[in-house]
N, C-alpha and C. Protein backbone atom coordinates (compact mmCIF):
# COMPACT_ATOMS: atom_id res chain seq x y z
N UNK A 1 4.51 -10.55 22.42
CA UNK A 1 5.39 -11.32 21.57
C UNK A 1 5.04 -12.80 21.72
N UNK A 2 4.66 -13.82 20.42
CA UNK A 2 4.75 -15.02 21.08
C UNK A 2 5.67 -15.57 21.30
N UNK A 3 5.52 -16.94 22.13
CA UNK A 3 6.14 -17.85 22.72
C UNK A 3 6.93 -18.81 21.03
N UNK A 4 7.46 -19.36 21.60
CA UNK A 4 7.70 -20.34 20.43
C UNK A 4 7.22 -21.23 20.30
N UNK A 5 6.44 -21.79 21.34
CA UNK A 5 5.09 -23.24 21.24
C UNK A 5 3.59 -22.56 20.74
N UNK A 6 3.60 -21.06 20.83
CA UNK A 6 2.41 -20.46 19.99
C UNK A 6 3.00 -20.00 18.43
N UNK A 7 3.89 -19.77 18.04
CA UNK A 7 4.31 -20.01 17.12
C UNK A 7 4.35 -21.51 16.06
N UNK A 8 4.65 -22.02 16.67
CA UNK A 8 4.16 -23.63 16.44
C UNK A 8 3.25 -24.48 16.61
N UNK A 9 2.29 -23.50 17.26
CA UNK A 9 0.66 -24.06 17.36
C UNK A 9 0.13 -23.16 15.79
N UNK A 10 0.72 -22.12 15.74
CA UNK A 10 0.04 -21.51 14.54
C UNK A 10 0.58 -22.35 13.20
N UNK A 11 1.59 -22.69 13.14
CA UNK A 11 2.50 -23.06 11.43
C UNK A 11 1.72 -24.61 11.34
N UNK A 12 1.26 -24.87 12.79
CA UNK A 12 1.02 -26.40 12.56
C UNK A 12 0.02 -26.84 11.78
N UNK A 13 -1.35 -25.17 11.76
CA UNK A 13 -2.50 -25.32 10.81
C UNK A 13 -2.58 -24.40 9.81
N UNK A 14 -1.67 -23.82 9.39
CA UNK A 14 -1.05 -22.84 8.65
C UNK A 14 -1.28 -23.52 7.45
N UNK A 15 -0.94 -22.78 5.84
CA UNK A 15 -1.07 -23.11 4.67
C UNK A 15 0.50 -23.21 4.52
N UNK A 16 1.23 -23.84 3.44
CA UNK A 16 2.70 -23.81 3.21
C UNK A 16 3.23 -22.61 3.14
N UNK A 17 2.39 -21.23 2.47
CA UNK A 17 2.93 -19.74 2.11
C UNK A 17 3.69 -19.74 3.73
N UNK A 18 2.58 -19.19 4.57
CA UNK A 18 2.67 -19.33 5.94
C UNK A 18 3.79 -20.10 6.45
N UNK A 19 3.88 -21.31 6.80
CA UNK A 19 5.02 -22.29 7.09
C UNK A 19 6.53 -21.87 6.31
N UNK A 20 6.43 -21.24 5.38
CA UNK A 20 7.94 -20.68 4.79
C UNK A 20 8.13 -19.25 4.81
N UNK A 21 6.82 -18.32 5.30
CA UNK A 21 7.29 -16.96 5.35
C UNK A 21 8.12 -17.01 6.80
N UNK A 22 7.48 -17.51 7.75
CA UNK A 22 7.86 -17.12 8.93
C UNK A 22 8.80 -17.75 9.88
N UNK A 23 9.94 -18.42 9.13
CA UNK A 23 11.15 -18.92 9.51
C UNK A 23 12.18 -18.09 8.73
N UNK A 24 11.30 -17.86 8.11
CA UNK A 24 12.39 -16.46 6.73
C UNK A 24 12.14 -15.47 7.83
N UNK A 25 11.09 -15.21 7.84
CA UNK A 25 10.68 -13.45 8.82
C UNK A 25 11.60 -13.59 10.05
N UNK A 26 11.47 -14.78 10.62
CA UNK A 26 12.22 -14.87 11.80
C UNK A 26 13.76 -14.38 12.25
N UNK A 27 14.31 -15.41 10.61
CA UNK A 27 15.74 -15.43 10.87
C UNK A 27 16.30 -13.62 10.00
N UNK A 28 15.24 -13.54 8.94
CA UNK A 28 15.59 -11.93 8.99
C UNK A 28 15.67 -10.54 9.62
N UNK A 29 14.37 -10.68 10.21
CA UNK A 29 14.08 -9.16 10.64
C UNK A 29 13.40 -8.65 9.66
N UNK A 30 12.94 -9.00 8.48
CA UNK A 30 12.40 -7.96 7.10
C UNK A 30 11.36 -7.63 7.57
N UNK A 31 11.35 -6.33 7.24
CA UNK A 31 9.59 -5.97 7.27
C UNK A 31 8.63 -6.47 6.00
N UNK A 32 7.27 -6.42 6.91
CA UNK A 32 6.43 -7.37 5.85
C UNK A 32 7.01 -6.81 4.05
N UNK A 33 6.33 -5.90 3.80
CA UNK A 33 6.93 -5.04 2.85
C UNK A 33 7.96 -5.69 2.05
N UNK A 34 9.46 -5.38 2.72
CA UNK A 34 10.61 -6.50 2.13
C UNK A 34 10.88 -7.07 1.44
N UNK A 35 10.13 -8.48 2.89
CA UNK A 35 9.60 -9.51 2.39
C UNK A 35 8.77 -9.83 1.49
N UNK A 36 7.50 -9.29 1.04
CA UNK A 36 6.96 -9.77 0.08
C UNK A 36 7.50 -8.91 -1.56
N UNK A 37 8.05 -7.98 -1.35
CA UNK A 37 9.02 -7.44 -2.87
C UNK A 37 10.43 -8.29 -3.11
N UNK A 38 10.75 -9.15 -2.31
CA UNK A 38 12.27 -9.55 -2.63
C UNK A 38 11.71 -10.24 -3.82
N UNK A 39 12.83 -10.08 -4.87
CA UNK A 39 13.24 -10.53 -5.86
C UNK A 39 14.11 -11.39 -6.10
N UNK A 40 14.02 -12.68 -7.20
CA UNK A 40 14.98 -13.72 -7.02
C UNK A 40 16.44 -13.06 -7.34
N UNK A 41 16.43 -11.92 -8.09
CA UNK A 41 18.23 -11.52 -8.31
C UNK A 41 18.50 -10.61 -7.25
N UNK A 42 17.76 -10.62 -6.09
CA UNK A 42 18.40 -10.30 -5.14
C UNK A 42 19.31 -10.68 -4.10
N UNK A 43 19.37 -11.92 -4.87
CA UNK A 43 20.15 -13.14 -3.96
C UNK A 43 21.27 -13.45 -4.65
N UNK A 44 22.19 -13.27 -4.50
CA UNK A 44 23.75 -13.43 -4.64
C UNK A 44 24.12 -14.56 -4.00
N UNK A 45 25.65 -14.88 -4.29
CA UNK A 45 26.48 -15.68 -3.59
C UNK A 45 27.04 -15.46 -2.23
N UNK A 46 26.97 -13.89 -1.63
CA UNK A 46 27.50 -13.62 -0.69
C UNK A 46 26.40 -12.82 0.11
N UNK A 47 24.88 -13.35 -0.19
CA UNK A 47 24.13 -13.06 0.42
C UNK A 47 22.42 -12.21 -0.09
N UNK A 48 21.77 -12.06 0.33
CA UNK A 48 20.53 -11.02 -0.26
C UNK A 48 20.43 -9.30 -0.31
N UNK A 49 20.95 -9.11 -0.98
CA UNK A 49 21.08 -7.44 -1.09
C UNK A 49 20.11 -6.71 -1.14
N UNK A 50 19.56 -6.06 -0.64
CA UNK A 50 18.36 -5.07 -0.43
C UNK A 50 18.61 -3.69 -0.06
N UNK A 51 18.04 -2.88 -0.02
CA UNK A 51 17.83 -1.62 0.65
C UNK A 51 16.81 -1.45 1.62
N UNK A 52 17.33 -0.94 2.52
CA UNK A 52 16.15 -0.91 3.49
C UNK A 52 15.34 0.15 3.82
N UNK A 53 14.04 -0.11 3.86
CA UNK A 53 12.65 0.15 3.62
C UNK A 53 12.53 1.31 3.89
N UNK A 54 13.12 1.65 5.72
CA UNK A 54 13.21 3.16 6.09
C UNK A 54 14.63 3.53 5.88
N UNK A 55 15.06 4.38 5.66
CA UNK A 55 16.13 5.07 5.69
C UNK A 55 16.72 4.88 4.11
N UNK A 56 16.57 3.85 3.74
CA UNK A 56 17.01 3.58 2.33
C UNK A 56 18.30 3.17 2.08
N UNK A 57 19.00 2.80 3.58
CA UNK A 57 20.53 2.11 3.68
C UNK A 57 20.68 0.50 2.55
N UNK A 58 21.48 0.61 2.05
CA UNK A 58 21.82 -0.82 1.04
C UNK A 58 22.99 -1.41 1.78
N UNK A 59 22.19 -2.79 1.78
CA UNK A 59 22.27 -3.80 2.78
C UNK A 59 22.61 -5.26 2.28
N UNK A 60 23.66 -6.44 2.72
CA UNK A 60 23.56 -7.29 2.64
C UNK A 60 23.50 -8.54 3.73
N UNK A 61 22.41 -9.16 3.59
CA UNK A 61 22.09 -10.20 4.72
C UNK A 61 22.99 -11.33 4.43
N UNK A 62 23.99 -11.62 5.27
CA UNK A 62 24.73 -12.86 4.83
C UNK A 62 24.12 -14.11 5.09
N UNK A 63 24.33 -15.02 4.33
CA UNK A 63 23.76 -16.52 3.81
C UNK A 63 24.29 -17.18 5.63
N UNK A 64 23.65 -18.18 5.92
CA UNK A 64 23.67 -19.29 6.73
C UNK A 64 23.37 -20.34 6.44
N UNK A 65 23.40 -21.53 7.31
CA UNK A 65 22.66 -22.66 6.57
C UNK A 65 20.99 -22.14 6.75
N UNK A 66 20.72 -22.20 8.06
CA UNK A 66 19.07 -21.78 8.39
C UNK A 66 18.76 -20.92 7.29
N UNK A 67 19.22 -20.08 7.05
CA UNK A 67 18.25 -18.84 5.80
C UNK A 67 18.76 -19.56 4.42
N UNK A 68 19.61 -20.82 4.51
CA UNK A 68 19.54 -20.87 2.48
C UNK A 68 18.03 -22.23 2.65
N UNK A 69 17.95 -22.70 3.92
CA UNK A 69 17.03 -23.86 4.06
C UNK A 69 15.75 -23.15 4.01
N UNK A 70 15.37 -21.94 4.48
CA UNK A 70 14.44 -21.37 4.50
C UNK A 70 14.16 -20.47 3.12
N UNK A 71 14.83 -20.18 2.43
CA UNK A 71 14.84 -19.89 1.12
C UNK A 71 14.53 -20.88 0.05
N UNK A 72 15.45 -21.91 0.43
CA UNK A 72 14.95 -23.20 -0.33
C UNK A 72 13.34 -23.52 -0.46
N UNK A 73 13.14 -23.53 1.01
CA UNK A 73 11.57 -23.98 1.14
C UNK A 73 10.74 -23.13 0.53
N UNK A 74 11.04 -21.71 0.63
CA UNK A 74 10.11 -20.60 -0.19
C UNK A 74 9.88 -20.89 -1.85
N UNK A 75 11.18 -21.45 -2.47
CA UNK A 75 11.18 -21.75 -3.59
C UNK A 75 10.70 -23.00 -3.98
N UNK A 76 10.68 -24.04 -3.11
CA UNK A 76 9.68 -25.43 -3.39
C UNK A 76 8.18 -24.65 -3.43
N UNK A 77 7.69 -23.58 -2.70
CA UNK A 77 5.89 -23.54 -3.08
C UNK A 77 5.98 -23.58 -4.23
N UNK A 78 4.58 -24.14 -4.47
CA UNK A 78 4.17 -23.60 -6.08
C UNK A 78 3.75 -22.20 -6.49
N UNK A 79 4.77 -22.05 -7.70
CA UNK A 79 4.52 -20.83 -8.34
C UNK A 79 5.07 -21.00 -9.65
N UNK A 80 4.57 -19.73 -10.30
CA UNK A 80 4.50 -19.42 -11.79
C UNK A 80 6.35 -19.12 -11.86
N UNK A 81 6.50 -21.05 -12.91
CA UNK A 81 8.49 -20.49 -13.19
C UNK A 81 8.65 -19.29 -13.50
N UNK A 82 7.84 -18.63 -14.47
CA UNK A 82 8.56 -16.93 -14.56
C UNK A 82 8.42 -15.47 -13.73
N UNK A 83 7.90 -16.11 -12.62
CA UNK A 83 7.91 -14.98 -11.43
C UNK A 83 9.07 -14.52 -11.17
N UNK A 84 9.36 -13.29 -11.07
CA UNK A 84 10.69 -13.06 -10.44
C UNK A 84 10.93 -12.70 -9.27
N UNK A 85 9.71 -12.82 -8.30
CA UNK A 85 9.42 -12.66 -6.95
C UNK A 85 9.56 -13.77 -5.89
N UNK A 86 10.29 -13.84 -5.24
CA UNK A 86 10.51 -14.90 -4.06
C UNK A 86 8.73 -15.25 -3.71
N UNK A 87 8.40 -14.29 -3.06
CA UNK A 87 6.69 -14.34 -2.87
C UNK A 87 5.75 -14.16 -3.90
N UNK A 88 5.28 -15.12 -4.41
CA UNK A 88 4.16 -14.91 -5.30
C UNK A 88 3.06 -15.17 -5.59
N UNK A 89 2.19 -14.50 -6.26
CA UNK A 89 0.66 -14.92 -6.44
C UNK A 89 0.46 -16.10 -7.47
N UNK A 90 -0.41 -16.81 -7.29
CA UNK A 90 -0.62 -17.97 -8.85
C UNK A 90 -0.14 -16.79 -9.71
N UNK A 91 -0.32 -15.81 -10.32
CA UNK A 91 -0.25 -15.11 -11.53
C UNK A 91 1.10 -14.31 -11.57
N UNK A 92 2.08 -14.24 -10.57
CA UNK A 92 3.66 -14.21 -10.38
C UNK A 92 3.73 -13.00 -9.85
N UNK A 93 2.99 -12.22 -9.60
CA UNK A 93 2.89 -10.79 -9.00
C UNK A 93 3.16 -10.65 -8.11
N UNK A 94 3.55 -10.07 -6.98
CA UNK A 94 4.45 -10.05 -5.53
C UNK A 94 2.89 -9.67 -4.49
N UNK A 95 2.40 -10.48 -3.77
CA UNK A 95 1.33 -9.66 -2.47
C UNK A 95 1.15 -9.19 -2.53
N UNK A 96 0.11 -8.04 -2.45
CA UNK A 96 -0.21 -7.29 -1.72
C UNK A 96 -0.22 -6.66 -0.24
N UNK A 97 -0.13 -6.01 0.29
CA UNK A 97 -0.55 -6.09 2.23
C UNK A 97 -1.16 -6.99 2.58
N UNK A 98 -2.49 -6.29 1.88
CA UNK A 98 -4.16 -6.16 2.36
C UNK A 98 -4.40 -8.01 2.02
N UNK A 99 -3.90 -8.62 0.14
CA UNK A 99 -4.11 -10.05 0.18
C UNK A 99 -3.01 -10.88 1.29
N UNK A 100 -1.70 -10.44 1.84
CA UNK A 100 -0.93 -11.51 2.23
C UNK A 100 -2.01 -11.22 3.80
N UNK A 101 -2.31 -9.78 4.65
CA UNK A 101 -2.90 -9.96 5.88
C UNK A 101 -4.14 -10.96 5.74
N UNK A 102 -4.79 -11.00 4.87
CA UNK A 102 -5.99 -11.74 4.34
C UNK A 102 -5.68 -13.32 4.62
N UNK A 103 -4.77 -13.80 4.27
CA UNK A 103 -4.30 -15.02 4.37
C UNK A 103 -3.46 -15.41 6.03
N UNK A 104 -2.94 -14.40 6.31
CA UNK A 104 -2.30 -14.19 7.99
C UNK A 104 -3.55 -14.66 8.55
N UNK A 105 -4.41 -13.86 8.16
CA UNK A 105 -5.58 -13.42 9.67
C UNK A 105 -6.82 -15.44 9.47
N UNK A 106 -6.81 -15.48 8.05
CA UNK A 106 -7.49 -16.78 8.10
C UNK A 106 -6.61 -17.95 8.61
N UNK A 107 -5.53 -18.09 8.79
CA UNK A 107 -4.70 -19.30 9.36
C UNK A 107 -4.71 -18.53 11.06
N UNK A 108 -4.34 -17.45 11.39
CA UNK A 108 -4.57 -17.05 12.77
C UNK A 108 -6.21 -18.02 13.35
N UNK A 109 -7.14 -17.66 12.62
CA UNK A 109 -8.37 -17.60 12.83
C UNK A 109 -8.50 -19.49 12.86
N UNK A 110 -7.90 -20.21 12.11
CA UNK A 110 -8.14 -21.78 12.18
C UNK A 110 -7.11 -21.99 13.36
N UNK A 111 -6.00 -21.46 13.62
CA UNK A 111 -5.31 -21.59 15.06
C UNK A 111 -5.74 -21.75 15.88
N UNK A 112 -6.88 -20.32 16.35
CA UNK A 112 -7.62 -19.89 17.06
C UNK A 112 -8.49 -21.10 17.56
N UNK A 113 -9.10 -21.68 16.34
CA UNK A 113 -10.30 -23.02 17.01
C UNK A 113 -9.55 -24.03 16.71
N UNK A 114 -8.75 -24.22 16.37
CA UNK A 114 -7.71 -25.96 16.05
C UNK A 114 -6.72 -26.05 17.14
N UNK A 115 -6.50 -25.22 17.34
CA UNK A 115 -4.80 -25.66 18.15
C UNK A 115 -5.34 -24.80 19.50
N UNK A 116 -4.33 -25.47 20.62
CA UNK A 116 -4.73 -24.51 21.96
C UNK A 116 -3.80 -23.41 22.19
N UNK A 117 -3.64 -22.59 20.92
CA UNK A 117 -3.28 -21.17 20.74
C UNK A 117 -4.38 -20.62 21.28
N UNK A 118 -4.44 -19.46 22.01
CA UNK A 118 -5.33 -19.00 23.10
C UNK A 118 -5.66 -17.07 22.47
N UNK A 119 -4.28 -16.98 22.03
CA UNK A 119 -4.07 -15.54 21.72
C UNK A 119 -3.70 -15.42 20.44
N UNK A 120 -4.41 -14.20 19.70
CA UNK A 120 -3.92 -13.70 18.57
C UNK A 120 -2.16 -13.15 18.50
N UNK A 121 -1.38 -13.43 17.34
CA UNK A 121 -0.40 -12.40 17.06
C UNK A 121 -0.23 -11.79 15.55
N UNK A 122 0.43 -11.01 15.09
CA UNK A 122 0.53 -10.76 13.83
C UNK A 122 1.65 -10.77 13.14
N UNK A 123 1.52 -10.99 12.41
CA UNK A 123 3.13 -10.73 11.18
C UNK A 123 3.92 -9.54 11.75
N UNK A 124 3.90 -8.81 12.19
CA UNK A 124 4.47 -7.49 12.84
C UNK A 124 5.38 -8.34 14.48
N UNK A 125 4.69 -8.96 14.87
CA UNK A 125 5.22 -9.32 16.13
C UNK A 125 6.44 -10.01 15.97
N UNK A 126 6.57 -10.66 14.31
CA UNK A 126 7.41 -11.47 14.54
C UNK A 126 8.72 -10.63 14.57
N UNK A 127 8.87 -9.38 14.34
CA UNK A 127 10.35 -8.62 14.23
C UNK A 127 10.28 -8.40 15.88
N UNK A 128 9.83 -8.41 16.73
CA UNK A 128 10.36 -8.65 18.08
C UNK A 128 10.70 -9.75 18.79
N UNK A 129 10.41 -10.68 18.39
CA UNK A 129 11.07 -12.17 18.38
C UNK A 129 12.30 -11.87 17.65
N UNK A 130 12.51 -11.75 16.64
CA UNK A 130 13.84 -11.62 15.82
C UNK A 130 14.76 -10.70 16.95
N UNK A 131 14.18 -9.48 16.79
CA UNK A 131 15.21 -8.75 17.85
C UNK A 131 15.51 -9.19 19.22
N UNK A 132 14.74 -9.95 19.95
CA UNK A 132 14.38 -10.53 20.78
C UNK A 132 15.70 -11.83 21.07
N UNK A 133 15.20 -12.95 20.45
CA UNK A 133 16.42 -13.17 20.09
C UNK A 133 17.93 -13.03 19.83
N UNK A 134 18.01 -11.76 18.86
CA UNK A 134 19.16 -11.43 18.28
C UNK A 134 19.76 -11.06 19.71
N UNK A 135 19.23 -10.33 20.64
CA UNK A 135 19.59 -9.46 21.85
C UNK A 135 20.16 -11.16 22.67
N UNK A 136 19.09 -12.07 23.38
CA UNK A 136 19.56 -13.26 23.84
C UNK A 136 20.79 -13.99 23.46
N UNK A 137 21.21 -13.91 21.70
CA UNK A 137 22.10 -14.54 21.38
C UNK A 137 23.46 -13.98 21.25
N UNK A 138 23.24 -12.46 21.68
CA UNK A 138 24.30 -11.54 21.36
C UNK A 138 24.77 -10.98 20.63
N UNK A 139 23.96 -11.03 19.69
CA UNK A 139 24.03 -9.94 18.22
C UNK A 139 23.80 -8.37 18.40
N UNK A 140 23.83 -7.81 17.31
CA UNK A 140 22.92 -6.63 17.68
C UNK A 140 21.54 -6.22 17.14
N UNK A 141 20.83 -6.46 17.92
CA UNK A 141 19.29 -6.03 17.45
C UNK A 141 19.18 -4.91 17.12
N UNK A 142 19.75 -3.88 17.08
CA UNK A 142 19.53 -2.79 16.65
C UNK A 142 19.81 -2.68 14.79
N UNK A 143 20.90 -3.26 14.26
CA UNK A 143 21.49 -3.84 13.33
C UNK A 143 20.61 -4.86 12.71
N UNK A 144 20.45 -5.54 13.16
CA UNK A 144 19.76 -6.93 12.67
C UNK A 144 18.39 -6.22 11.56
N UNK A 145 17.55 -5.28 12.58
CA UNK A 145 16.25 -4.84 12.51
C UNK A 145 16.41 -3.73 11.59
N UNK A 146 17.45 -3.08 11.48
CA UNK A 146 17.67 -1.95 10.60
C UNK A 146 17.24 -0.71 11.31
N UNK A 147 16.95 -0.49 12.61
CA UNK A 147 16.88 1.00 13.43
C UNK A 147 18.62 1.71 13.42
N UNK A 148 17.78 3.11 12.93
CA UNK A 148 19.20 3.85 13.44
C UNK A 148 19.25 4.30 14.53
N UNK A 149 18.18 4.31 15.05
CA UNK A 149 17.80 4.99 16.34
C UNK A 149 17.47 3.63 17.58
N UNK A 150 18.29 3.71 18.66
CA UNK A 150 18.07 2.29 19.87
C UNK A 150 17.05 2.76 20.42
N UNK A 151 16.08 3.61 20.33
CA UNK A 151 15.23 3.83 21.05
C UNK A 151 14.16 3.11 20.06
N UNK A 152 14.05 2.80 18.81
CA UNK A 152 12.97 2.60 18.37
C UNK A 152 13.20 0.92 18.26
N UNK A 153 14.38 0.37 18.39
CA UNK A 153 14.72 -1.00 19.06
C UNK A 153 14.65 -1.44 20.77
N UNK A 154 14.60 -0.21 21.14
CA UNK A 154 14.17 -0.73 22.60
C UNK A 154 12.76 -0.63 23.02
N UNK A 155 11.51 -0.33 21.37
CA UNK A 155 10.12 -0.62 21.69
C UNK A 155 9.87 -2.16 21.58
N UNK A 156 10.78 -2.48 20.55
CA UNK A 156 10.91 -3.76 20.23
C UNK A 156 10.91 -4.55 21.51
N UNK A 157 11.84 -4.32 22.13
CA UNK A 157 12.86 -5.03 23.25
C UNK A 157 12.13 -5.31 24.18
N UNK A 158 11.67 -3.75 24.53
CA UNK A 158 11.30 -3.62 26.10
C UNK A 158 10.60 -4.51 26.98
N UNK A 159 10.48 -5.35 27.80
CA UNK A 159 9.82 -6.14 28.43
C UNK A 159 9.56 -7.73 27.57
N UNK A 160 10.17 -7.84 26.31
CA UNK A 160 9.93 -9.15 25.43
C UNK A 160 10.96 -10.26 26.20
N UNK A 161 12.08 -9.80 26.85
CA UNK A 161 12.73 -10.65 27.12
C UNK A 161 12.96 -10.63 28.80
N UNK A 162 12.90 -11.61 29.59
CA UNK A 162 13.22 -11.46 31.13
C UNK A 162 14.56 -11.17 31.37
N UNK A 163 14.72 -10.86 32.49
CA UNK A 163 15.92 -10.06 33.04
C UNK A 163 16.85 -11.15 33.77
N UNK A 164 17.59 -11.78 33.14
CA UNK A 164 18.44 -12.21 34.37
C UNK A 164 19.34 -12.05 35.14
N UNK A 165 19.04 -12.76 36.42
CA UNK A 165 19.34 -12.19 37.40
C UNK A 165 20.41 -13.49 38.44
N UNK A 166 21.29 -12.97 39.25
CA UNK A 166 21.68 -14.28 39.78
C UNK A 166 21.44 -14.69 41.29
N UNK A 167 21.34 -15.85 42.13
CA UNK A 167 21.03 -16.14 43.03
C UNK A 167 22.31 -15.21 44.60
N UNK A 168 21.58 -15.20 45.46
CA UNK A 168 22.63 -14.90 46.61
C UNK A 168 23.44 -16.18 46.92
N UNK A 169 24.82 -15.76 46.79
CA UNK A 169 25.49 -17.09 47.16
C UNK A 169 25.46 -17.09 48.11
């Protein structure tokens, strides 16, 4: 899982797509997937309504300030006004995998020799940071991430976060 100063060694040589997916990815939990199909009328007043990916549960992510700022920013990139895709190609079409990993792996790769990021991570890692988090702040990661099952949130979990512990008085 990265750190949050390798996280910020990566956005620092990152392209803008990059710099606004992954404060969205963060504060969501979406899987890549999701994320690159959300649609602008998926966004309501009382939040982003989706269905989720596995299980097919319909879902609403409630608004914060952090996720309407990070939404905002998604909508300053440039793109085609009649896209109806939050994520889009010059030609308004929603990603691909194979083109958004394409673009992951070349900003990884200028990290790699620009910044003293040392280690690769991927778009995938970032939903264990999210859960990761969510667990530190007292939410529920299991919820957050959309597992029905805590075992497939405690692959997430397992060892991402240290154990604390308290001193002998």
């Amino acid at each position: 899982m990265p750190a949050p100063r390798e996280i910020q060694a990566f956005l620092s040589v990152a392209p803008p797509l990059i710099q606004a997916y992954v404060p969205f990815k963060i504060l969501t939990g979406f899987r890549q997937g999701q994320l690159l199909e959300l649609r602008k009328d998926q966004f309501k007043s009382d939040g982003i309504h989706f269905t989720q990916t596995k299980g097919g549960k319909r879902r609403i992510m409630a608004w914060s300030e952090e996720m309407r700022a990070a939404v905002d920013a998604i909508k300053a990139l440039p793109r085609p006004v009649t896209s109806m895709f939050l994520f889009c190609t010059r030609r308004g079409q929603p990603y691909t995998s194979d083109g958004f990993r394409s673009i992951w792996h070349r900003a990884m790769n200028k990290a790699l020799t620009e910044t003293d990021l040392r280690e690769r991570f991927t778009e995938h890692d970032l939903r264990a940071v999210t859960g990761t988090l969510a667990q530190e702040r007292g939410q529920d990661a299991q919820v957050l991430l959309g597992h029905t099952n805590p075992k497939t949130t405690e692959i997430y979990l397992r060892g991402k976060s240290p154990e604390r512990i308290k001193p002998l008085k």
